[in-house]
Protein backbone atom coordinates (compact mmCIF):
# COMPACT_ATOMS: atom_id res chain seq x y z
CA UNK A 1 51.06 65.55 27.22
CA UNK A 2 51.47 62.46 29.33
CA UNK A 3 54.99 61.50 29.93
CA UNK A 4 56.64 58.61 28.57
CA UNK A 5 57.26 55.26 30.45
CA UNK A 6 60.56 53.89 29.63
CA UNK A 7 61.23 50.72 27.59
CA UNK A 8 62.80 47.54 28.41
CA UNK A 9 66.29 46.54 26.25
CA UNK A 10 64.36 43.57 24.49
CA UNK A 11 62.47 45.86 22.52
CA UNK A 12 65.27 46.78 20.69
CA UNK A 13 66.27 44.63 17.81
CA UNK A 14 69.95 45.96 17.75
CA UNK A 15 72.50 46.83 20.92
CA UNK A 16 75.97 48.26 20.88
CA UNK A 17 78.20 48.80 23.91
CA UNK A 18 78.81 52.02 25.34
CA UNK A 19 81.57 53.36 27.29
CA UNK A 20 80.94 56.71 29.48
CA UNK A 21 84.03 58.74 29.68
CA UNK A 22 85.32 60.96 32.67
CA UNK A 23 84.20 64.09 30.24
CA UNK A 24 80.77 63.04 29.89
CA UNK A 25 80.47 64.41 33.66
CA UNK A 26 79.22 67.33 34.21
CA UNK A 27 79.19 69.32 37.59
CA UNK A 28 76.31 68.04 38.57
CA UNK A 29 78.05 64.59 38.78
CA UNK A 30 76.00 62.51 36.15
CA UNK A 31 76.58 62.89 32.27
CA UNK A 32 75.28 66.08 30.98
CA UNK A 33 72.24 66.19 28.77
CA UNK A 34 74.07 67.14 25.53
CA UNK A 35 75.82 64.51 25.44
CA UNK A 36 73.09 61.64 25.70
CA UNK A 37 72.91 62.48 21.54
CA UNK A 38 76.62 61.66 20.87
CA UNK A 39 75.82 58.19 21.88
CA UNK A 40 72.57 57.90 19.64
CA UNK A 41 74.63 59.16 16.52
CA UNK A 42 77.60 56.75 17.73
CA UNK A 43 74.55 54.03 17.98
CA UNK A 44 72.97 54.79 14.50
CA UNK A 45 76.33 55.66 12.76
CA UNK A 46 78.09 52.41 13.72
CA UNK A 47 75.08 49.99 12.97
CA UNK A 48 75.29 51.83 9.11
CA UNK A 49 78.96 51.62 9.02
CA UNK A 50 78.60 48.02 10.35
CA UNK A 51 75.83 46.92 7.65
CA UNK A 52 77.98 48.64 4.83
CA UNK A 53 75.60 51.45 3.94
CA UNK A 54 77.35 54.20 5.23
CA UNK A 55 81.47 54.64 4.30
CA UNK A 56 83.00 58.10 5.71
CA UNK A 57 84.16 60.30 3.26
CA UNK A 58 83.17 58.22 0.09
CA UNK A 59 79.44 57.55 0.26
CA UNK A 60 77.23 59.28 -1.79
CA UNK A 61 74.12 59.33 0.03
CA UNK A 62 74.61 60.48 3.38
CA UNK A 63 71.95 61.15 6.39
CA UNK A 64 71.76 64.41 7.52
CA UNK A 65 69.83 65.02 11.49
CA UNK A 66 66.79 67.09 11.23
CA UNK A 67 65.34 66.00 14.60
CA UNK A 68 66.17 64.63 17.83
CA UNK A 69 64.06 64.33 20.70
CA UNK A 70 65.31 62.32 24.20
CA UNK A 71 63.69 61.67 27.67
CA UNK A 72 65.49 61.03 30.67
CA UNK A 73 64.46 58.10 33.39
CA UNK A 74 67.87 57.70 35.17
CA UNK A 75 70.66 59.40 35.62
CA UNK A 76 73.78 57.86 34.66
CA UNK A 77 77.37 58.60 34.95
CA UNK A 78 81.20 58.13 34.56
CA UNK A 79 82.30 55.10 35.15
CA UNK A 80 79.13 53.30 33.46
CA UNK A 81 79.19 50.93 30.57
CA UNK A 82 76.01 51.61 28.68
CA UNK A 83 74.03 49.42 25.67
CA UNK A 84 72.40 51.41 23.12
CA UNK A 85 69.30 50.21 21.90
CA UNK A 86 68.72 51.01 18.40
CA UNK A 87 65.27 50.34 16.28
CA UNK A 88 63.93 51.80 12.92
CA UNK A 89 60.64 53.26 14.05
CA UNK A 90 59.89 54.52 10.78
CA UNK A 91 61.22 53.92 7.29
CA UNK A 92 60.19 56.58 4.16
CA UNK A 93 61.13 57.17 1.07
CA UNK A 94 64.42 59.20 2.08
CA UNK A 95 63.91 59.43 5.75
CA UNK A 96 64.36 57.07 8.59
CA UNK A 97 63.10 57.74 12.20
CA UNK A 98 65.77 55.86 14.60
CA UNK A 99 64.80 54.83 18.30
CA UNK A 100 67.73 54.83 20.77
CA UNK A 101 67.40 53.77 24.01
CA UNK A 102 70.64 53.55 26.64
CA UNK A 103 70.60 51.02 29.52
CA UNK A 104 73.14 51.80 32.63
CA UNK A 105 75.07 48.67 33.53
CA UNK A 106 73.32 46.04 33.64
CA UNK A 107 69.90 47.52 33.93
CA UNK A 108 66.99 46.04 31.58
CA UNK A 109 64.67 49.18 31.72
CA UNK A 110 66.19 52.40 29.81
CA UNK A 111 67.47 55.27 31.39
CA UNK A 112 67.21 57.78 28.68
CA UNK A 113 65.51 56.98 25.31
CA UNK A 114 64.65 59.08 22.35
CA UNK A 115 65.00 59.52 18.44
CA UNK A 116 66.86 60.37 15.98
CA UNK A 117 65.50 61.77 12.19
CA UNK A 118 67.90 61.34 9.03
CA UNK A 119 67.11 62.33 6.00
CA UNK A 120 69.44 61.18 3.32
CA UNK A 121 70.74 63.12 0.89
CA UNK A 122 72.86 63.19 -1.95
CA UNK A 123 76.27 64.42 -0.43
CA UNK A 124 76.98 66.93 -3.21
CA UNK A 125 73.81 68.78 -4.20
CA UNK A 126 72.28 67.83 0.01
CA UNK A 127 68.73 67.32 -2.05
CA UNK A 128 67.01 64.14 -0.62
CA UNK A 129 67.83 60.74 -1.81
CA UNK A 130 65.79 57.30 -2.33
CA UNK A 131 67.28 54.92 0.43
CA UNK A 132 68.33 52.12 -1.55
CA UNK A 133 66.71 48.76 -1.60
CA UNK A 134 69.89 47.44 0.18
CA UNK A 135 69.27 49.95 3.08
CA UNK A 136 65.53 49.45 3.10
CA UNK A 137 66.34 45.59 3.64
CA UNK A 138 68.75 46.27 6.67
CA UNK A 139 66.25 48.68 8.03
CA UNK A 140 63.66 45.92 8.02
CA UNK A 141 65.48 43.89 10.07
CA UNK A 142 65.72 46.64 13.05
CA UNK A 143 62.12 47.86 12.35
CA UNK A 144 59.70 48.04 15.46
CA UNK A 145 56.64 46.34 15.38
């Protein structure tokens, strides 16, 4: 398995600012590995709370994680202000494969990127759910290549 080369921010469609926090640390002195997938569900959370397909505690189709993967270029840490890349990589029937990608500071090559599976359910019964053709539009307009 050949490693992955990190991408640059312009191949992300959508961007959100980040803010590390002094608890993101970890002893080693850069922000611990765990925490690299708060941000991507902070990234892919706000962009569906943003494009009104996702309302906390009243919708009724909700995306559950069944996979996460993330691969680390750069280390970054407290006090950094981060963008979040964010890109639909792959759009089914009732799942959506995110790409995240965070950029330290300035930077325009990513120093951590991964993804992030949902598969939506229906928040009662949790048995998958058609993404809507309101969803499948928004997704469009974040889909890679």
């Amino acid at each position: 398995m050949s490693r992955p080369t990190p991408n640059a921010l312009n191949s992300y469609p959508h961007h959100l600012p980040v803010q590390t926090r002094w608890a993101d640390n970890d002893v080693y002195g850069h922000v611990n590995n765990s925490v690299y997938y708060f941000y991507f569900d902070t990234v892919v959370n706000r962009w569906l709370i943003d494009n009104g397909l996702l309302e906390i505690g009243k919708s009724e189709v909700i995306g559950l994680v069944v996979g996460t993967s993330c691969d680390y270029f750069a280390p970054m840490s407290f006090p950094d202000s981060l963008t979040a890349g964010l890109r639909a990589a792959r759009i089914g029937s009732s799942s959506v494969t995110y790409e995240i990608a965070l950029f330290r500071n300035s930077e325009t090559t990513a120093s951590a990127q991964g993804t992030f599976v949902h598969v939506y359910v229906d928040e009662k019964t949790r048995r998958p759910a058609p993404i809507s053709d309101l969803m499948k539009s928004k997704l469009e307009q974040i889909a890679s290549g």
